[in-house]
PDB file of N, CA and C in Angstrom:
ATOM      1  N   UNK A   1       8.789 -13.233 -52.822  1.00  0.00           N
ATOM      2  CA  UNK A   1      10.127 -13.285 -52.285  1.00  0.00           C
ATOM      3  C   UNK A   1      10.053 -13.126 -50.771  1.00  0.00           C
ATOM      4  N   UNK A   2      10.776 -14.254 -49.727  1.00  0.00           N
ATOM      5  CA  UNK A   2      10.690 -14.427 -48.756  1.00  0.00           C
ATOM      6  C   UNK A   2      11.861 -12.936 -48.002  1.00  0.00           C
ATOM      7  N   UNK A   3      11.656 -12.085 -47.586  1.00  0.00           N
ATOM      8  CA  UNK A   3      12.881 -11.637 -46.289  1.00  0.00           C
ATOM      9  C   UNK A   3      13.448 -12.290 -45.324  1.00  0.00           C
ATOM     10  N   UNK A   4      14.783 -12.320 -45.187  1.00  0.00           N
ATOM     11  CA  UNK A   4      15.197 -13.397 -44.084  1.00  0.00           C
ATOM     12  C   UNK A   4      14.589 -12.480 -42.646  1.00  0.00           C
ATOM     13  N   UNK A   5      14.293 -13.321 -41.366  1.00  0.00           N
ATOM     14  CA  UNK A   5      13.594 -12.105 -40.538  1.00  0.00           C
ATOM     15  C   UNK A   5      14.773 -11.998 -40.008  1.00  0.00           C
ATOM     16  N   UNK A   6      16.272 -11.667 -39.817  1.00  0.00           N
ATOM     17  CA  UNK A   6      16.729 -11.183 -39.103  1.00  0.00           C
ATOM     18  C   UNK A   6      17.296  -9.665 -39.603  1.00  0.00           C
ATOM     19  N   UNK A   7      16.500  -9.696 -41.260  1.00  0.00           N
ATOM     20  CA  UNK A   7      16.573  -8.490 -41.383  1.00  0.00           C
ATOM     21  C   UNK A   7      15.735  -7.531 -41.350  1.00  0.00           C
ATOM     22  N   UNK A   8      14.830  -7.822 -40.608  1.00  0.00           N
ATOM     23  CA  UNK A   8      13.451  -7.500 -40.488  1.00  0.00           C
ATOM     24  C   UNK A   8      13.581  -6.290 -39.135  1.00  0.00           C
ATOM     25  N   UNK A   9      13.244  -4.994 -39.199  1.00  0.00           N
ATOM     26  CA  UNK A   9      13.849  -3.647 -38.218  1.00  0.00           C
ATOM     27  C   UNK A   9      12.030  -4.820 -36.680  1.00  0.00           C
ATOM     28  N   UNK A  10      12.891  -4.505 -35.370  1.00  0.00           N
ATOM     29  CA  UNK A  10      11.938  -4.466 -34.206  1.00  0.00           C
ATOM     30  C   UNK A  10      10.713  -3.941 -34.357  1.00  0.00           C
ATOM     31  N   UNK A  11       9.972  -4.785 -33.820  1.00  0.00           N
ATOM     32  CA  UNK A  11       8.511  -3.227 -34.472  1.00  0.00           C
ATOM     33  C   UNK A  11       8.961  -2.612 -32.794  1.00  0.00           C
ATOM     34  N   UNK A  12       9.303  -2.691 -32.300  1.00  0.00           N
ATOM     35  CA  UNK A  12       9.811  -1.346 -31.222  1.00  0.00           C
ATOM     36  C   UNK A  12      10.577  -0.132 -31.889  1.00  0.00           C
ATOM     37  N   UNK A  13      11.587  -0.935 -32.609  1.00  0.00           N
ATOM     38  CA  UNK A  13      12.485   0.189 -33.217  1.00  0.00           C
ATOM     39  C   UNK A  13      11.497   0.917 -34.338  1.00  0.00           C
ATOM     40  N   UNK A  14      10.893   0.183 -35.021  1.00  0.00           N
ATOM     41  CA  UNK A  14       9.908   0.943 -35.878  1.00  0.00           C
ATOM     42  C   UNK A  14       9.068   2.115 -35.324  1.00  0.00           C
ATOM     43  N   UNK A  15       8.471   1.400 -33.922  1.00  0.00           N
ATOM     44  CA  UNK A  15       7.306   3.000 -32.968  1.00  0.00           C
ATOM     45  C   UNK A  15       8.607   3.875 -32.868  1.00  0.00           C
ATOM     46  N   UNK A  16       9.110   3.589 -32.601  1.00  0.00           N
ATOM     47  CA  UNK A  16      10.392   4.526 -31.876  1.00  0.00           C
ATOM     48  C   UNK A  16      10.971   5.139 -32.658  1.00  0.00           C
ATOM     49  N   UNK A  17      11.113   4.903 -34.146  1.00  0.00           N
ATOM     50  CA  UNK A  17      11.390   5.452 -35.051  1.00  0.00           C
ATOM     51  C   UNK A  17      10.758   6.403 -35.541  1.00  0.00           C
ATOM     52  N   UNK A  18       9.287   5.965 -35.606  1.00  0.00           N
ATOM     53  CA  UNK A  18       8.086   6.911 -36.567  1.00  0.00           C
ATOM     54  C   UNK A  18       7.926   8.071 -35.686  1.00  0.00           C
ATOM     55  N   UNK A  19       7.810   7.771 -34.080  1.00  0.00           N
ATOM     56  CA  UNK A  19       7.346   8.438 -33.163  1.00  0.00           C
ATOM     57  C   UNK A  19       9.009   9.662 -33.718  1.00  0.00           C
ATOM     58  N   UNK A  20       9.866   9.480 -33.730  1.00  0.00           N
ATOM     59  CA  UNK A  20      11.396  10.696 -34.189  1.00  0.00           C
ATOM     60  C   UNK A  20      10.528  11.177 -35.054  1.00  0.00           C
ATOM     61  N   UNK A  21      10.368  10.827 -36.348  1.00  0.00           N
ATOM     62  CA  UNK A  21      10.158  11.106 -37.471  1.00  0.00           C
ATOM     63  C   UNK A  21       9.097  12.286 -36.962  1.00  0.00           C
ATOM     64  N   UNK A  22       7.553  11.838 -36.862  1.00  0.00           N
ATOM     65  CA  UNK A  22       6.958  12.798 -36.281  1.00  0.00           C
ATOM     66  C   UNK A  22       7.268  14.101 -35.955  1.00  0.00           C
ATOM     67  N   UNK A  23       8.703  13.702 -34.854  1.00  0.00           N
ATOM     68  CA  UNK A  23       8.738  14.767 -34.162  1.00  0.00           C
ATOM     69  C   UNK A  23       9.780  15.842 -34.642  1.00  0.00           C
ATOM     70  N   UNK A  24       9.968  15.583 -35.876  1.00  0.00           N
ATOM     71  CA  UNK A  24      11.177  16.151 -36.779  1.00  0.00           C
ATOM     72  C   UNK A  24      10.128  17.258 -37.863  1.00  0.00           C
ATOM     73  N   UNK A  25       8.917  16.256 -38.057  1.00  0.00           N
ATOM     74  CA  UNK A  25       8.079  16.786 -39.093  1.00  0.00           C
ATOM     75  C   UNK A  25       7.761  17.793 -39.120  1.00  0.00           C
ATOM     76  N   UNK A  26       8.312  19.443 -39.077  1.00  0.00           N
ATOM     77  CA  UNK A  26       8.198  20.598 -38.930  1.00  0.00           C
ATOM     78  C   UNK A  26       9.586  21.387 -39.105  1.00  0.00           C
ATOM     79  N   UNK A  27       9.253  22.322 -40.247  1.00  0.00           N
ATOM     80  CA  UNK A  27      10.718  23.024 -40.810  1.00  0.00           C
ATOM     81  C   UNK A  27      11.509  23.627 -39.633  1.00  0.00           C
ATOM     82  N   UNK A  28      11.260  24.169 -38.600  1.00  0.00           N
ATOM     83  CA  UNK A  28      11.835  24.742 -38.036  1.00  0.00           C
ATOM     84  C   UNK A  28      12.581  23.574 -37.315  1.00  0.00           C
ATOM     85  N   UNK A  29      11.963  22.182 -37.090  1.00  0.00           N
ATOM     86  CA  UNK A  29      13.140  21.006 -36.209  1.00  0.00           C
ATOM     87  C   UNK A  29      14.030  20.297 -37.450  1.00  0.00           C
ATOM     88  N   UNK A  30      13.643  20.385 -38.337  1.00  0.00           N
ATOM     89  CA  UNK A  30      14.329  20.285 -39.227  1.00  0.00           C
ATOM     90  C   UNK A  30      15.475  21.151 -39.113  1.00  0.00           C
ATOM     91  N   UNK A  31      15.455  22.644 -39.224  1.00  0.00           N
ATOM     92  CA  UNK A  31      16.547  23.258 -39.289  1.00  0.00           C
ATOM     93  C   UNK A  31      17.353  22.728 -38.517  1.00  0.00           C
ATOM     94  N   UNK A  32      17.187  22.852 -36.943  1.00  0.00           N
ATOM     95  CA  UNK A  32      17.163  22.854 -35.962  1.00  0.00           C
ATOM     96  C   UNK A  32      18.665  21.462 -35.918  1.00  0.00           C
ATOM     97  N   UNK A  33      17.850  20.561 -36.514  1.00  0.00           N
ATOM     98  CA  UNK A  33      18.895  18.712 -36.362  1.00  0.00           C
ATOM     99  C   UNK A  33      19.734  19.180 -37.285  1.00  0.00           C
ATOM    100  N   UNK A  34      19.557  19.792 -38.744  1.00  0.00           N
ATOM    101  CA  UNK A  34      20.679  19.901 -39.360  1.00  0.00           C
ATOM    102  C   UNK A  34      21.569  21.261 -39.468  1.00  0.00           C
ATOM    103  N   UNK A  35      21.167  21.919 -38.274  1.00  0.00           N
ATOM    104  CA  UNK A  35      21.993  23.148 -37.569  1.00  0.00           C
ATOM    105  C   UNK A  35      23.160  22.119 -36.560  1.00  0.00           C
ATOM    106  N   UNK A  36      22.366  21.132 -35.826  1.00  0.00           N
ATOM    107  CA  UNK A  36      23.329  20.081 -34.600  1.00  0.00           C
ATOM    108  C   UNK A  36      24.099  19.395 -35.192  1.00  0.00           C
ATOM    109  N   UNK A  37      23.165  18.876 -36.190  1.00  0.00           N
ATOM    110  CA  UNK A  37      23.992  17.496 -36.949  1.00  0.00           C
ATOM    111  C   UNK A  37      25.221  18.029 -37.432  1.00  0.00           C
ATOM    112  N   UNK A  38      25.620  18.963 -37.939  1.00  0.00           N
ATOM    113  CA  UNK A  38      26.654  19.702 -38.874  1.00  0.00           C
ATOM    114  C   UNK A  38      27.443  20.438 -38.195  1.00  0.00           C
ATOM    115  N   UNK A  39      27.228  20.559 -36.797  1.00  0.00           N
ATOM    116  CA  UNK A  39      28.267  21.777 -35.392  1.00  0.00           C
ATOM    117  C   UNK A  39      29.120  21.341 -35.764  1.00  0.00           C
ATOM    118  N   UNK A  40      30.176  21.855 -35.752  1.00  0.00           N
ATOM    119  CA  UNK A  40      31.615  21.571 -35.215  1.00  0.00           C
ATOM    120  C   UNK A  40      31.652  20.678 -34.282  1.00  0.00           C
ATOM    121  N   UNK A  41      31.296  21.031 -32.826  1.00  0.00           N
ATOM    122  CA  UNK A  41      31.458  20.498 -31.410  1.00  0.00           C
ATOM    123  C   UNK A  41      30.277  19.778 -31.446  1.00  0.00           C
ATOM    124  N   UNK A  42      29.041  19.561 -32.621  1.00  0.00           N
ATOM    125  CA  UNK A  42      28.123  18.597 -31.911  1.00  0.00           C
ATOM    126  C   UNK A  42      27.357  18.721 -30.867  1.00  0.00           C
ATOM    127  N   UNK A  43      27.438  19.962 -30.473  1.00  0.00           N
ATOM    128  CA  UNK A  43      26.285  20.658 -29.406  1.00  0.00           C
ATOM    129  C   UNK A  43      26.119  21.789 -29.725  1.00  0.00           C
ATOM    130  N   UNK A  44      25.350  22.542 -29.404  1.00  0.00           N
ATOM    131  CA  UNK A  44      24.699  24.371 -29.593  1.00  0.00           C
ATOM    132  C   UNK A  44      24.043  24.706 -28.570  1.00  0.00           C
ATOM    133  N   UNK A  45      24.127  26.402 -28.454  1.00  0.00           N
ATOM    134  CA  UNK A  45      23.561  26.890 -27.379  1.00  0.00           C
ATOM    135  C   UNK A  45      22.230  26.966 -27.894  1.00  0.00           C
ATOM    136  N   UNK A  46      21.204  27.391 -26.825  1.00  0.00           N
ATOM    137  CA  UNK A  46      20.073  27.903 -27.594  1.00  0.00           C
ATOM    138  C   UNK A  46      19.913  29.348 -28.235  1.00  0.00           C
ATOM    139  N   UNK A  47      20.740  30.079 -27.667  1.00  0.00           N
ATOM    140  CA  UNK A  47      21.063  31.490 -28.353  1.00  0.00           C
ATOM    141  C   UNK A  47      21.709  31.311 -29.489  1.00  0.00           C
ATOM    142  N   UNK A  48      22.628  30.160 -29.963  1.00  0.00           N
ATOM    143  CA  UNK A  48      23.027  30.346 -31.479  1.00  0.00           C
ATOM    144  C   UNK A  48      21.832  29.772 -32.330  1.00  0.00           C
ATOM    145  N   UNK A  49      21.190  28.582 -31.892  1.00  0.00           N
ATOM    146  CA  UNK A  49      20.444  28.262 -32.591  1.00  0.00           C
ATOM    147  C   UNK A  49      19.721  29.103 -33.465  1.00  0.00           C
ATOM    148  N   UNK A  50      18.763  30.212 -31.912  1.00  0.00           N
ATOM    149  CA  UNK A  50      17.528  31.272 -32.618  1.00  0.00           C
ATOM    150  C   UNK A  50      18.467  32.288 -33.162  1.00  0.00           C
ATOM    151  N   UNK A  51      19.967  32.603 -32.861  1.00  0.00           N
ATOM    152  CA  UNK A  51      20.719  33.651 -34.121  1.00  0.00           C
ATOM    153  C   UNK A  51      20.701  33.182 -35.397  1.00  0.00           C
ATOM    154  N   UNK A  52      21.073  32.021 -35.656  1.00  0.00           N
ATOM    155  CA  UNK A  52      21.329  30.764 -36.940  1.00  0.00           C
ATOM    156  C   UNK A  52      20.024  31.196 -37.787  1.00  0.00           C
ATOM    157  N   UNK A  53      19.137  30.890 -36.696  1.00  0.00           N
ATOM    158  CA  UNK A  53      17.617  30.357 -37.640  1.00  0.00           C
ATOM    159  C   UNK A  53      16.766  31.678 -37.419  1.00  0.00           C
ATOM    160  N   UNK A  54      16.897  32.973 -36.761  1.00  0.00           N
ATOM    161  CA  UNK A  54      16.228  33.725 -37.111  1.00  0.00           C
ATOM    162  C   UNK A  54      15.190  33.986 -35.829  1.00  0.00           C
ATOM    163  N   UNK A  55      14.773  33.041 -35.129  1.00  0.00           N
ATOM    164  CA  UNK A  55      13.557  33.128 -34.885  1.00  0.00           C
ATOM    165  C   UNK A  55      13.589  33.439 -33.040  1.00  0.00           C
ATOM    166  N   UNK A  56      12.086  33.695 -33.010  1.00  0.00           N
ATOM    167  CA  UNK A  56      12.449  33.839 -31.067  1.00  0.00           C
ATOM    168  C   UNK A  56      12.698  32.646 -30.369  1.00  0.00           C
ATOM    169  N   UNK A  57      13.119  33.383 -29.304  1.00  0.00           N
ATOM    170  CA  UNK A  57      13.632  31.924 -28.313  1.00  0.00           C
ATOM    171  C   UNK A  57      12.932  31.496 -27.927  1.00  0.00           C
ATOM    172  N   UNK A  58      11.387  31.707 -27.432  1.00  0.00           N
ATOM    173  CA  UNK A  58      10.474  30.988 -26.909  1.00  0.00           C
ATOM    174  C   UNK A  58      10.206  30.308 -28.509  1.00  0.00           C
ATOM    175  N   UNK A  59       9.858  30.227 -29.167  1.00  0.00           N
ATOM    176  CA  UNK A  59       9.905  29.496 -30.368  1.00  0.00           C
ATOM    177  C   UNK A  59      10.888  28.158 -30.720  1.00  0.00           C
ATOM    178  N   UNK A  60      12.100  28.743 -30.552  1.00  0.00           N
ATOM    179  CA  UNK A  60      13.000  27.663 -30.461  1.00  0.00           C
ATOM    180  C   UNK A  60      13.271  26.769 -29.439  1.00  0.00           C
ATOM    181  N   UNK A  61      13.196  27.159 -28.229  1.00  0.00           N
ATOM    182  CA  UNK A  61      12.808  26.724 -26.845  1.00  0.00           C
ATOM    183  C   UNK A  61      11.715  25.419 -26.917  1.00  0.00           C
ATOM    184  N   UNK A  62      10.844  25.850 -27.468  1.00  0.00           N
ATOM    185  CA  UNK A  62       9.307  24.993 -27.832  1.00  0.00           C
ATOM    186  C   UNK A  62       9.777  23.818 -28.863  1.00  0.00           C
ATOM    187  N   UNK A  63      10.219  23.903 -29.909  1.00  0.00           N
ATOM    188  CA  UNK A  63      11.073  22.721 -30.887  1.00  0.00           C
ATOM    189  C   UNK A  63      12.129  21.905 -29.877  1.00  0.00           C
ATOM    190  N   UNK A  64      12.736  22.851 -29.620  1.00  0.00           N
ATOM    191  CA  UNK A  64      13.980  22.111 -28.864  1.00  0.00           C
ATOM    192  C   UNK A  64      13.295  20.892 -27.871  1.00  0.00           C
ATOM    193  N   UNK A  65      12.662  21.352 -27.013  1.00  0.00           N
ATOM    194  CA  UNK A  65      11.653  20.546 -25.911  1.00  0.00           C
ATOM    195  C   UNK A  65      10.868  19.198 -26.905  1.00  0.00           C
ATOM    196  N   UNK A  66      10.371  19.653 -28.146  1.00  0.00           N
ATOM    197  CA  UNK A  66       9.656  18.284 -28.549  1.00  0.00           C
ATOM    198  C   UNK A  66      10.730  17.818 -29.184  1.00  0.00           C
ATOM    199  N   UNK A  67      11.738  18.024 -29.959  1.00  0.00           N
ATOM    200  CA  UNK A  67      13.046  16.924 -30.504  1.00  0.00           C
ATOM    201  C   UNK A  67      13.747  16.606 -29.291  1.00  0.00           C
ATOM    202  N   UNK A  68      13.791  17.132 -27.810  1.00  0.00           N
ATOM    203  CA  UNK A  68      14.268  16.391 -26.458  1.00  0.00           C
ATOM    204  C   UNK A  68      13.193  15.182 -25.792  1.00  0.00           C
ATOM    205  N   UNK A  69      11.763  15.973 -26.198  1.00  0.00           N
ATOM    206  CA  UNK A  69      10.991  14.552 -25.507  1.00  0.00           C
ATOM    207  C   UNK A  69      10.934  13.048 -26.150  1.00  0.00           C
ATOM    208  N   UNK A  70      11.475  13.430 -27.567  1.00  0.00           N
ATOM    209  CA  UNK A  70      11.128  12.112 -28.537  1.00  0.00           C
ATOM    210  C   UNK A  70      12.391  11.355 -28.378  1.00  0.00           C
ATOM    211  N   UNK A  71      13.147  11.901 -27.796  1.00  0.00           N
ATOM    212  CA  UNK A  71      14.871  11.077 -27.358  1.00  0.00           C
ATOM    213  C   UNK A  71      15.876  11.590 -28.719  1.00  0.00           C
ATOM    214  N   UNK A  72      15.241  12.631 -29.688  1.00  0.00           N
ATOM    215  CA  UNK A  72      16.764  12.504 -30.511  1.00  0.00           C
ATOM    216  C   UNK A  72      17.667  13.714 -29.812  1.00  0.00           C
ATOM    217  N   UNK A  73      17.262  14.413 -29.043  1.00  0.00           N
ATOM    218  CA  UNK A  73      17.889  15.328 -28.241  1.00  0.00           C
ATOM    219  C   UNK A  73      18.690  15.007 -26.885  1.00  0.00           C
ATOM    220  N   UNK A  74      19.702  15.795 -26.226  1.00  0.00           N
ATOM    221  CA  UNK A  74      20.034  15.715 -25.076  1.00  0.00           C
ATOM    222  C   UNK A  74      20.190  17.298 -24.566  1.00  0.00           C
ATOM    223  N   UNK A  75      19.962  17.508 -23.451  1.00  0.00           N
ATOM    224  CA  UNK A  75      20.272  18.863 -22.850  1.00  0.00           C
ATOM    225  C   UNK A  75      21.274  18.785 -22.258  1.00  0.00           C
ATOM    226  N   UNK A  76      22.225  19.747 -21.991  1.00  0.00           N
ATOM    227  CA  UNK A  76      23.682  19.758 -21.161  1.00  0.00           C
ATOM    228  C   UNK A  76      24.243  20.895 -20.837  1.00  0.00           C
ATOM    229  N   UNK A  77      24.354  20.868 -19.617  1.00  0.00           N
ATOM    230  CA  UNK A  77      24.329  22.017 -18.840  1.00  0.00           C
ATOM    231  C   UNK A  77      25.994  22.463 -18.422  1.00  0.00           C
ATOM    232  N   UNK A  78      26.396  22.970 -18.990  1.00  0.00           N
ATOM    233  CA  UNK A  78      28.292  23.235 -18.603  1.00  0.00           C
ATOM    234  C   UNK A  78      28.113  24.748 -18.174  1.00  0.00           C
ATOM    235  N   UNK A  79      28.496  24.867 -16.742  1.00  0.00           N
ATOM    236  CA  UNK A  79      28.749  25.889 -15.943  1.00  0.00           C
ATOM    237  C   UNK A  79      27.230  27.143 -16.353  1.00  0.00           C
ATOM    238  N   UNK A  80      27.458  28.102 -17.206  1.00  0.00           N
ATOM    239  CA  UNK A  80      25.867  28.576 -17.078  1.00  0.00           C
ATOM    240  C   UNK A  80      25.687  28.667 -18.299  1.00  0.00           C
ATOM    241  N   UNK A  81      25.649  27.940 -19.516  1.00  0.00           N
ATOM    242  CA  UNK A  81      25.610  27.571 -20.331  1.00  0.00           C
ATOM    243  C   UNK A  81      24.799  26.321 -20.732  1.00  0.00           C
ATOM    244  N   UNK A  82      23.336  26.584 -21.705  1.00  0.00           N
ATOM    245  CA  UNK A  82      22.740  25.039 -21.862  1.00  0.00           C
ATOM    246  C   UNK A  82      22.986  25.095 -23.197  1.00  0.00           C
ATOM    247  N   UNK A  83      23.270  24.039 -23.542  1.00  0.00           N
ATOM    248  CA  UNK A  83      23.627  23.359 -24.546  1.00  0.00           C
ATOM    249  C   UNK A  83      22.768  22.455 -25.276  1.00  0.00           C
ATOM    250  N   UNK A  84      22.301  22.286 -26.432  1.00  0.00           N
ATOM    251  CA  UNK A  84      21.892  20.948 -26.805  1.00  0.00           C
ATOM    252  C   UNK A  84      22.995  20.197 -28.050  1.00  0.00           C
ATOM    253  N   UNK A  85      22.161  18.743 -27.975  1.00  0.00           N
ATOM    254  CA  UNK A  85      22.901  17.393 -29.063  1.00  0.00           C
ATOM    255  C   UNK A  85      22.401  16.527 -28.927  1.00  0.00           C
ATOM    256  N   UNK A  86      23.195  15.766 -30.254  1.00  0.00           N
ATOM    257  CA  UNK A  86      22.494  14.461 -30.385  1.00  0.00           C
ATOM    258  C   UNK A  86      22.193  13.566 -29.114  1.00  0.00           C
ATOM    259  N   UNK A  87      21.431  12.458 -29.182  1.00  0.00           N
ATOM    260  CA  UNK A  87      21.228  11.484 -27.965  1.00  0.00           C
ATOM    261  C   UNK A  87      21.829  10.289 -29.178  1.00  0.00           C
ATOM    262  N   UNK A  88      23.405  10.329 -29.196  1.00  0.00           N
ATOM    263  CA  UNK A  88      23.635   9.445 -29.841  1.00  0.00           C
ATOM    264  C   UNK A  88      24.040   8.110 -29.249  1.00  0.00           C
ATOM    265  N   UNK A  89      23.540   8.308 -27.821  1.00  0.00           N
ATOM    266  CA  UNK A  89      22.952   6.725 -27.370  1.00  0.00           C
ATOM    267  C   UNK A  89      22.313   5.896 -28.320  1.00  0.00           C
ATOM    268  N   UNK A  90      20.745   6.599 -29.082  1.00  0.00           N
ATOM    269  CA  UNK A  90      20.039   5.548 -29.459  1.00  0.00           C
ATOM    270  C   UNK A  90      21.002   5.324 -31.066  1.00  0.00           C
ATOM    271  N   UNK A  91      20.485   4.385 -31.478  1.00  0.00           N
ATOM    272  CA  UNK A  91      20.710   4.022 -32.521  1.00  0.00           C
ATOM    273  C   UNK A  91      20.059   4.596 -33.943  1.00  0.00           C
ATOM    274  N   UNK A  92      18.995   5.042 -33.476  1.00  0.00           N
ATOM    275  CA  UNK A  92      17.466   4.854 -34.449  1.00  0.00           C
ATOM    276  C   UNK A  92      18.360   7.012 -34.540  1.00  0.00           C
ATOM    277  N   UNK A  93      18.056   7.451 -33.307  1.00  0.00           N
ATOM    278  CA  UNK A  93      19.256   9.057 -33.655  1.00  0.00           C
ATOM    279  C   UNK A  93      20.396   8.508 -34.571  1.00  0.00           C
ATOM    280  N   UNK A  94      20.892   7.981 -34.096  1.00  0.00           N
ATOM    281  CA  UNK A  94      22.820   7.756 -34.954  1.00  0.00           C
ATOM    282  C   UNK A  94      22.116   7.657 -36.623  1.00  0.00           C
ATOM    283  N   UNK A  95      21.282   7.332 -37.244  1.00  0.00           N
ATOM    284  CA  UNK A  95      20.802   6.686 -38.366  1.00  0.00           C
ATOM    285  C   UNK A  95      19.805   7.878 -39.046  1.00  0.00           C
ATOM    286  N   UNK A  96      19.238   8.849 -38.312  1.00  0.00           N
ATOM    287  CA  UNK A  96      18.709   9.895 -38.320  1.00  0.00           C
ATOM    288  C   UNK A  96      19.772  10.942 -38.784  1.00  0.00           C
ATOM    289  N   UNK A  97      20.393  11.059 -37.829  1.00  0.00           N
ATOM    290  CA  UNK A  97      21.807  12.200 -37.851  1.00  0.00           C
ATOM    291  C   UNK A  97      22.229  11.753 -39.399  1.00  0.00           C
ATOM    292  N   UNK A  98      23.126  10.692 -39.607  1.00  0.00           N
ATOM    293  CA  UNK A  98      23.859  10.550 -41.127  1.00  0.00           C
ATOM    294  C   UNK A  98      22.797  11.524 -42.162  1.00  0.00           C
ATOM    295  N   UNK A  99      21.434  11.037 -42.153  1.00  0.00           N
ATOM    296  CA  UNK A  99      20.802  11.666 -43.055  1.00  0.00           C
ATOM    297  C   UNK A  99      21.115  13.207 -43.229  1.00  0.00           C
ATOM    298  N   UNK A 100      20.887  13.856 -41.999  1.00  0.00           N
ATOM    299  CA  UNK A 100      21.167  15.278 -41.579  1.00  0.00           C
ATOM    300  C   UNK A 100      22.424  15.864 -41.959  1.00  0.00           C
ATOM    301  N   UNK A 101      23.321  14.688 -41.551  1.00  0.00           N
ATOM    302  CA  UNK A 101      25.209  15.372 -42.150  1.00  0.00           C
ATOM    303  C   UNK A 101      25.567  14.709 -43.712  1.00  0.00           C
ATOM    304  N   UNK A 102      24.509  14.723 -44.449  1.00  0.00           N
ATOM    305  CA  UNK A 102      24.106  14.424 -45.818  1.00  0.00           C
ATOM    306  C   UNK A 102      23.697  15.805 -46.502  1.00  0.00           C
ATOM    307  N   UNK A 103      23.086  16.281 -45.538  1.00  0.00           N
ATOM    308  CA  UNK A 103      22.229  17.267 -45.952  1.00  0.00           C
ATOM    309  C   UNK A 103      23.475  19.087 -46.271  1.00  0.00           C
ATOM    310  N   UNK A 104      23.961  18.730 -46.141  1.00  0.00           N
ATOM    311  CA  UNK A 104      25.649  19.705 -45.978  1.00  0.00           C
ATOM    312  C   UNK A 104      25.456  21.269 -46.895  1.00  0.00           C
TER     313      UNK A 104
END
């Protein structure tokens, strides 16, 4: 059976995908997306996060930084307050997230 190729995913979007996945692959970023994915407001401090999940902030600090380098993260800085959320710029996040606000 032939696939039509326009349904065929970019192999860009594919690296770009696996490379998320990867960077999800650890319980604590796991928590972490479906602590964001499920906010109310769609952003979190890093102090609720490590209250939420238990753990130290240099710990959570360290997750946070690799789910920000892989692009499903954004940092945001409102007055003295950092914040994180989705980077629901990309697409390949937006498609990630549903899974996460599945997860309820």
């Amino acid at each position: 059976m032939k696939v039509a190729k326009k349904q065929l995913i970019k192999e860009q979007d594919i690296l770009e995908l696996s490379e998320m996945l990867k960077a999800i692959a650890h319980p604590a970023r796991v928590a972490i997306m479906c602590l964001i994915c499920n906010s109310a407001e769609g952003k979190l401090t890093v102090k609720c996060i490590y209250d939420e999940l238990q753990m130290a902030q240099p710990v959570i600090s360290r997750h946070l930084g690799i789910l920000k380098n892989s692009g499903l993260l954004e940092r945001l800085i409102e007055s003295s307050k950092t914040y994180y959320t989705l980077n629901d710029k990309n697409k390949n996040v937006r498609h990630i997230s549903k899974c996460f606000r599945a997860l309820k």
